[in-house]
PDB file of N, CA and C in Angstrom:
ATOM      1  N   UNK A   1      25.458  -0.731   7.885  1.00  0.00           N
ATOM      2  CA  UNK A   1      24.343  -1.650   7.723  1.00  0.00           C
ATOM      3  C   UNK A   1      24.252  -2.059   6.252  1.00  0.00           C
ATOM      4  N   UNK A   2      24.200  -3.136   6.094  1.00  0.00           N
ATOM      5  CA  UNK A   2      24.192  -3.880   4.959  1.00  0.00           C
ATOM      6  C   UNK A   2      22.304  -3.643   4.741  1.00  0.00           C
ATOM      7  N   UNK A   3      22.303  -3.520   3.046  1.00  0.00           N
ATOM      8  CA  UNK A   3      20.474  -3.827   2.759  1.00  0.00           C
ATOM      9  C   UNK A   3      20.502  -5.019   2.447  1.00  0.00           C
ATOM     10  N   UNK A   4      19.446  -6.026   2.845  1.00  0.00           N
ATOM     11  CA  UNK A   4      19.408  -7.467   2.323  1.00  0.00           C
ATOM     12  C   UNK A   4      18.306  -8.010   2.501  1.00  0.00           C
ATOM     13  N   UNK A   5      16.991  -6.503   3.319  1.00  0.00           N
ATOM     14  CA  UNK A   5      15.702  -7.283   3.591  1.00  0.00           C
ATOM     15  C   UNK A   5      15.229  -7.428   2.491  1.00  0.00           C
ATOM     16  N   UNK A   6      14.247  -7.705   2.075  1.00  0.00           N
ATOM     17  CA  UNK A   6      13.514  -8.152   0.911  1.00  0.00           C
ATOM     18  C   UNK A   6      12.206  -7.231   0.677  1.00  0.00           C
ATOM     19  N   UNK A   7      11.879  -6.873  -0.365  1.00  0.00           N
ATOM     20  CA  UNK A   7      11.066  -6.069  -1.001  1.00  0.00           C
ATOM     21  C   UNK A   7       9.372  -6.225  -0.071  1.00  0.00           C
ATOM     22  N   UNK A   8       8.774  -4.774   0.493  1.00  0.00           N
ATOM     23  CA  UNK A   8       7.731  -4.993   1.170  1.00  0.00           C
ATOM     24  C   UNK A   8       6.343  -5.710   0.432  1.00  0.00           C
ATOM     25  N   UNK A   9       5.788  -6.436   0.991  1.00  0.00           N
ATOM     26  CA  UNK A   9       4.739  -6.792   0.139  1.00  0.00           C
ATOM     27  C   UNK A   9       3.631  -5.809  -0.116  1.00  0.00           C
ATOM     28  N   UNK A  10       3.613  -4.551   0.555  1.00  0.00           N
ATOM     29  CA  UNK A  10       3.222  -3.310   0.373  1.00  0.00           C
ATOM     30  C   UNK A  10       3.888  -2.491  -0.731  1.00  0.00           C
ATOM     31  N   UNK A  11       4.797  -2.778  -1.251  1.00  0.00           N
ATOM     32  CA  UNK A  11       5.366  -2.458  -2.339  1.00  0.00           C
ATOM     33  C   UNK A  11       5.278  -2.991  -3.889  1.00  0.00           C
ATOM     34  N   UNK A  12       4.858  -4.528  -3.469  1.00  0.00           N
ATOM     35  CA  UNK A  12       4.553  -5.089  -4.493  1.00  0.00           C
ATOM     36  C   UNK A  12       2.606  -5.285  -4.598  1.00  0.00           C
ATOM     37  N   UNK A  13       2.072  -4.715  -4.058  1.00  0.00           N
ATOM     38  CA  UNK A  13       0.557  -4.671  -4.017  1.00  0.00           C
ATOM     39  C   UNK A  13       0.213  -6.008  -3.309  1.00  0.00           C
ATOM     40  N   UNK A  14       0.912  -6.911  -2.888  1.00  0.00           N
ATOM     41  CA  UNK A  14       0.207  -8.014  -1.997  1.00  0.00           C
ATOM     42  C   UNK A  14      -0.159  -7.867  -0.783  1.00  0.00           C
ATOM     43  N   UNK A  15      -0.259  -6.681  -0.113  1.00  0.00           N
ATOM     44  CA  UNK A  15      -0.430  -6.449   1.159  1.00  0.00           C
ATOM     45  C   UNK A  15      -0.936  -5.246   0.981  1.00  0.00           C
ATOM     46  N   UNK A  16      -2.087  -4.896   2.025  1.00  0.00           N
ATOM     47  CA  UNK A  16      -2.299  -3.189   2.015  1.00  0.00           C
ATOM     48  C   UNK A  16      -1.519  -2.688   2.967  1.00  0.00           C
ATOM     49  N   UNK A  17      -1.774  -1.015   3.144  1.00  0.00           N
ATOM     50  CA  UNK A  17      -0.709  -0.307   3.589  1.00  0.00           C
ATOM     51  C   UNK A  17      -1.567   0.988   4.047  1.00  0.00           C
ATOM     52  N   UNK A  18      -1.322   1.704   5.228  1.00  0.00           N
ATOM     53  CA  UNK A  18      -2.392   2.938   6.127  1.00  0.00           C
ATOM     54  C   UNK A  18      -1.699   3.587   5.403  1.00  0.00           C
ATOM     55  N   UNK A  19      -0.024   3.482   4.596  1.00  0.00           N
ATOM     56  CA  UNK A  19       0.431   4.755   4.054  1.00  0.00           C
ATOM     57  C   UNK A  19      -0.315   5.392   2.599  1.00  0.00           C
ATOM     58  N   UNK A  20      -0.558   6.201   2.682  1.00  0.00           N
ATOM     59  CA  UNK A  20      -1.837   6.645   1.403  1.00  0.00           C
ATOM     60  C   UNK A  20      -0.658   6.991   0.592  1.00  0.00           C
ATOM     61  N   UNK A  21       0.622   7.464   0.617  1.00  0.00           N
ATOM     62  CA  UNK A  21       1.545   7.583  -0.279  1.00  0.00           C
ATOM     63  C   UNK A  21       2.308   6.453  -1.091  1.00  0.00           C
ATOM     64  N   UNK A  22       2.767   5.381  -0.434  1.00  0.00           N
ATOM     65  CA  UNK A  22       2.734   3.966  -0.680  1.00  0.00           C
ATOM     66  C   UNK A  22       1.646   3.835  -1.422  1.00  0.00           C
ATOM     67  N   UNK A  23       0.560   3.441  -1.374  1.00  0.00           N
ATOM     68  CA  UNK A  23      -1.167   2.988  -1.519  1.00  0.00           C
ATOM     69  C   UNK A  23      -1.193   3.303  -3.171  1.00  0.00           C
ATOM     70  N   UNK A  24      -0.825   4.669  -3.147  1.00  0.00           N
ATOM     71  CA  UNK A  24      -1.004   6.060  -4.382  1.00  0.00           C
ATOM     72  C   UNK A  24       0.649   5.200  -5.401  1.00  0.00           C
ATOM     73  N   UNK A  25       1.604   5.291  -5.197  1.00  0.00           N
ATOM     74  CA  UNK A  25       2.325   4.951  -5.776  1.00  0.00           C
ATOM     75  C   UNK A  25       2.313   3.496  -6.671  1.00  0.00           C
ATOM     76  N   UNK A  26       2.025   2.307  -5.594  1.00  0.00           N
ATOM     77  CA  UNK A  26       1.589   1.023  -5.992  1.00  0.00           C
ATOM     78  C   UNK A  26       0.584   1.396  -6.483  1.00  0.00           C
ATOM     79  N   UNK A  27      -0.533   1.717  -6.588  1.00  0.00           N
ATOM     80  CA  UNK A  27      -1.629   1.773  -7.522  1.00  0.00           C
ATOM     81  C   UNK A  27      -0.748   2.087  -9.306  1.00  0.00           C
ATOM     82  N   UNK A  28      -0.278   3.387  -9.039  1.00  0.00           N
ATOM     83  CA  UNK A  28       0.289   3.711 -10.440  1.00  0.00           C
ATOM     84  C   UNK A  28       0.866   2.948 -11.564  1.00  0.00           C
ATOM     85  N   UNK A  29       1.718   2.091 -10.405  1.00  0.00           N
ATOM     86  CA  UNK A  29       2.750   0.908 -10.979  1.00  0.00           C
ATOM     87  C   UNK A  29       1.277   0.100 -11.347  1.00  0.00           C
ATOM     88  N   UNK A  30       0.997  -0.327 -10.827  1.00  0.00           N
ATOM     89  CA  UNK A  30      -0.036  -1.243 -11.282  1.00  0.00           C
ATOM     90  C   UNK A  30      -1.014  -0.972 -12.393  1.00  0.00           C
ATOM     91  N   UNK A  31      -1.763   0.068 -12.274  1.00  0.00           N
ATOM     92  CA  UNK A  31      -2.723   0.795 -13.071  1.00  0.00           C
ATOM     93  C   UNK A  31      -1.643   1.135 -14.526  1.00  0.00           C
ATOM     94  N   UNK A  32      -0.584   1.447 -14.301  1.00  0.00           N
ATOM     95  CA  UNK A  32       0.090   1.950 -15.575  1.00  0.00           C
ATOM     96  C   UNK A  32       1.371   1.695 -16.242  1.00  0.00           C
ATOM     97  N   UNK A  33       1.883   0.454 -15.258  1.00  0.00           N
ATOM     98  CA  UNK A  33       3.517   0.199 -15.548  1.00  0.00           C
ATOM     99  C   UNK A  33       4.244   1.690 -15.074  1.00  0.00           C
ATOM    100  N   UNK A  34       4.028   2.643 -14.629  1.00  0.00           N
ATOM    101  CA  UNK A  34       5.097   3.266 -14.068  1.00  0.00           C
ATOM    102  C   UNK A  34       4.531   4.601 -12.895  1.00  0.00           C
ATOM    103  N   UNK A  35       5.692   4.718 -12.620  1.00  0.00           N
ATOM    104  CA  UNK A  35       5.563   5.749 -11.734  1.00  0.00           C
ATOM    105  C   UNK A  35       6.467   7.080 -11.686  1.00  0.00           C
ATOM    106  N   UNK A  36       5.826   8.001 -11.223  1.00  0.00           N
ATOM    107  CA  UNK A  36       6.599   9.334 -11.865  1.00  0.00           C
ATOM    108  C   UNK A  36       8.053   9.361 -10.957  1.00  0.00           C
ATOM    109  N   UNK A  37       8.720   9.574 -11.678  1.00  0.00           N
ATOM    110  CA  UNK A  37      10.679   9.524 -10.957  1.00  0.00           C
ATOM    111  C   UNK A  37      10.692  10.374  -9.264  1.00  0.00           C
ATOM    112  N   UNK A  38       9.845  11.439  -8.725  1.00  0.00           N
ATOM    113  CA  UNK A  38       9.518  11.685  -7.602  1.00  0.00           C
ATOM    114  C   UNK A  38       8.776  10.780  -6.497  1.00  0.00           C
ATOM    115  N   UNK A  39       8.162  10.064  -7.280  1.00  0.00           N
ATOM    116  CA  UNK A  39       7.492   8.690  -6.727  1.00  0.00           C
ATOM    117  C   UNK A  39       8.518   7.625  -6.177  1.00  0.00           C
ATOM    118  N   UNK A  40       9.144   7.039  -7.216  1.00  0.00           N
ATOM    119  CA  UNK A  40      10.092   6.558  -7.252  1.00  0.00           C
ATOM    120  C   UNK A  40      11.221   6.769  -6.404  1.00  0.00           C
ATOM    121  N   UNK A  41      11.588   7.731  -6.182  1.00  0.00           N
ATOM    122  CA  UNK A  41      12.598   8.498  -5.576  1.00  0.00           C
ATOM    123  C   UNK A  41      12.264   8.853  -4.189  1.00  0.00           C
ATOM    124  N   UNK A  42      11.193   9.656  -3.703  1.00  0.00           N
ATOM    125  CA  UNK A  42      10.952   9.968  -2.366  1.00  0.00           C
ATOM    126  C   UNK A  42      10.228   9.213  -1.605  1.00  0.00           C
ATOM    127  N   UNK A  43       9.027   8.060  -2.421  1.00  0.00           N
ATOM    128  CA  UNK A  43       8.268   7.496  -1.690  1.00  0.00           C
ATOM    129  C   UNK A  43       9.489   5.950  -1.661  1.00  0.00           C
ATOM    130  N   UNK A  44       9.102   5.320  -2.825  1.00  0.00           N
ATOM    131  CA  UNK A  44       9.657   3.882  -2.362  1.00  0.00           C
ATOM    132  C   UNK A  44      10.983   4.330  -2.303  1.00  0.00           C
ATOM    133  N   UNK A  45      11.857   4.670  -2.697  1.00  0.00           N
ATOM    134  CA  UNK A  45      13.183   4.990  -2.586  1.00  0.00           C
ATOM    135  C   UNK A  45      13.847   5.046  -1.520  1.00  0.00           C
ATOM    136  N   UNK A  46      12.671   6.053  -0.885  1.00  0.00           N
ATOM    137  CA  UNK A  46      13.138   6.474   0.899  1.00  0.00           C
ATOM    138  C   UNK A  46      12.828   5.389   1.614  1.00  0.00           C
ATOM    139  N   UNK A  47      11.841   5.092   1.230  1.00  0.00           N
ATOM    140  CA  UNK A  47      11.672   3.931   2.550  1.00  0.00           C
ATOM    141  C   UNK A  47      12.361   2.628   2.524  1.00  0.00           C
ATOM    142  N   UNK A  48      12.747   2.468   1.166  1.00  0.00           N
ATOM    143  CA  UNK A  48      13.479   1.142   0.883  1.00  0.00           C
ATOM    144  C   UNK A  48      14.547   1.165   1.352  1.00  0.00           C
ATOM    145  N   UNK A  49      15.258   2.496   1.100  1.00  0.00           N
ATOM    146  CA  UNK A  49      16.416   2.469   1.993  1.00  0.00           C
ATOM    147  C   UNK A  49      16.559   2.625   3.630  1.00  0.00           C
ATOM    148  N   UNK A  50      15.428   3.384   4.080  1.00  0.00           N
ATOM    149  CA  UNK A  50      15.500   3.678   5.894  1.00  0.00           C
ATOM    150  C   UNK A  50      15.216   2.027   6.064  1.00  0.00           C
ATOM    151  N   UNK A  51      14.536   1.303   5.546  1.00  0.00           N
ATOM    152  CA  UNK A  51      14.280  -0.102   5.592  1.00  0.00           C
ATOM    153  C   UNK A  51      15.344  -1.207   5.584  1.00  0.00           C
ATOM    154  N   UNK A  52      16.002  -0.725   4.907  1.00  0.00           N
ATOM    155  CA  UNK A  52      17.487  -1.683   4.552  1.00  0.00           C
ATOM    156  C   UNK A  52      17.032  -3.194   3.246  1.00  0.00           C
ATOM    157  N   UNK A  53      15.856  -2.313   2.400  1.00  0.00           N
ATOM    158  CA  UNK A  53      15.708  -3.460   1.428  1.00  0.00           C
ATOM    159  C   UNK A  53      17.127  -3.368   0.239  1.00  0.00           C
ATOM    160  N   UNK A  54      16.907  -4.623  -0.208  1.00  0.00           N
ATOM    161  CA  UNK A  54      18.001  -4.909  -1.254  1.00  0.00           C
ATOM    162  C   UNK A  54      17.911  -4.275  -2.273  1.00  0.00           C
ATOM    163  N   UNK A  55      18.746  -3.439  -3.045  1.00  0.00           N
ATOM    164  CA  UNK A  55      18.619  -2.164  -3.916  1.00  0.00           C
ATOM    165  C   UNK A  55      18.171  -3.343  -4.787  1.00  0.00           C
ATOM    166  N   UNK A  56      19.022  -4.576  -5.209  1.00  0.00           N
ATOM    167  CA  UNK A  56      18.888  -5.109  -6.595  1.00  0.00           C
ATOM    168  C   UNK A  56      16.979  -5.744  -6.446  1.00  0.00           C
ATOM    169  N   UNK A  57      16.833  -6.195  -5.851  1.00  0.00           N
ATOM    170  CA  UNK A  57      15.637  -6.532  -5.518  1.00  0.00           C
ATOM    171  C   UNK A  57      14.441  -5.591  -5.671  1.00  0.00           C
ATOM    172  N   UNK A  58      14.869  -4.337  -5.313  1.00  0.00           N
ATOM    173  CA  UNK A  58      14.002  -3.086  -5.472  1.00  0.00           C
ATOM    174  C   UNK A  58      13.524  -2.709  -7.137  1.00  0.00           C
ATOM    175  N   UNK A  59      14.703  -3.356  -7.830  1.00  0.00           N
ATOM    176  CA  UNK A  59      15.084  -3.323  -9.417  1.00  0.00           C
ATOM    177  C   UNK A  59      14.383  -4.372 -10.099  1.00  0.00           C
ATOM    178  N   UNK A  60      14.035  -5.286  -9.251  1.00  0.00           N
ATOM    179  CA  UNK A  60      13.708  -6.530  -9.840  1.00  0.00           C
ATOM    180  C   UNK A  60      12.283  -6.844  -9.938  1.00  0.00           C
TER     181      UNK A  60
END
């Protein structure tokens, strides 16, 4: 499987999300420009990939 979907709008704060882990992460990014590398890594990371979003896009 190729990744090529496009970045969730739950990921980028334009959409809400029931996931309180998502919710918690996007807040951070937002509230602080970053997020702790476990954040990064297990929350959006994982799902971006079970998702099949575009790594470069995820970067972007």
């Amino acid at each position: 499987m190729q990744a090529t979907r496009a970045v969730p709008p739950a990921f980028t704060g334009d959409a809400d999300t029931d996931m309180a882990c998502v919710s918690s992460v996007v807040g951070h990014v937002h509230e602080r420009g970053y997020a702790h590398h476990i954040e990064r890594l297990m929350v959006l990371g994982n799902l971006a990939l079970t998702a099949g979003v575009d790594p470069q896009a995820m970067t972007e």
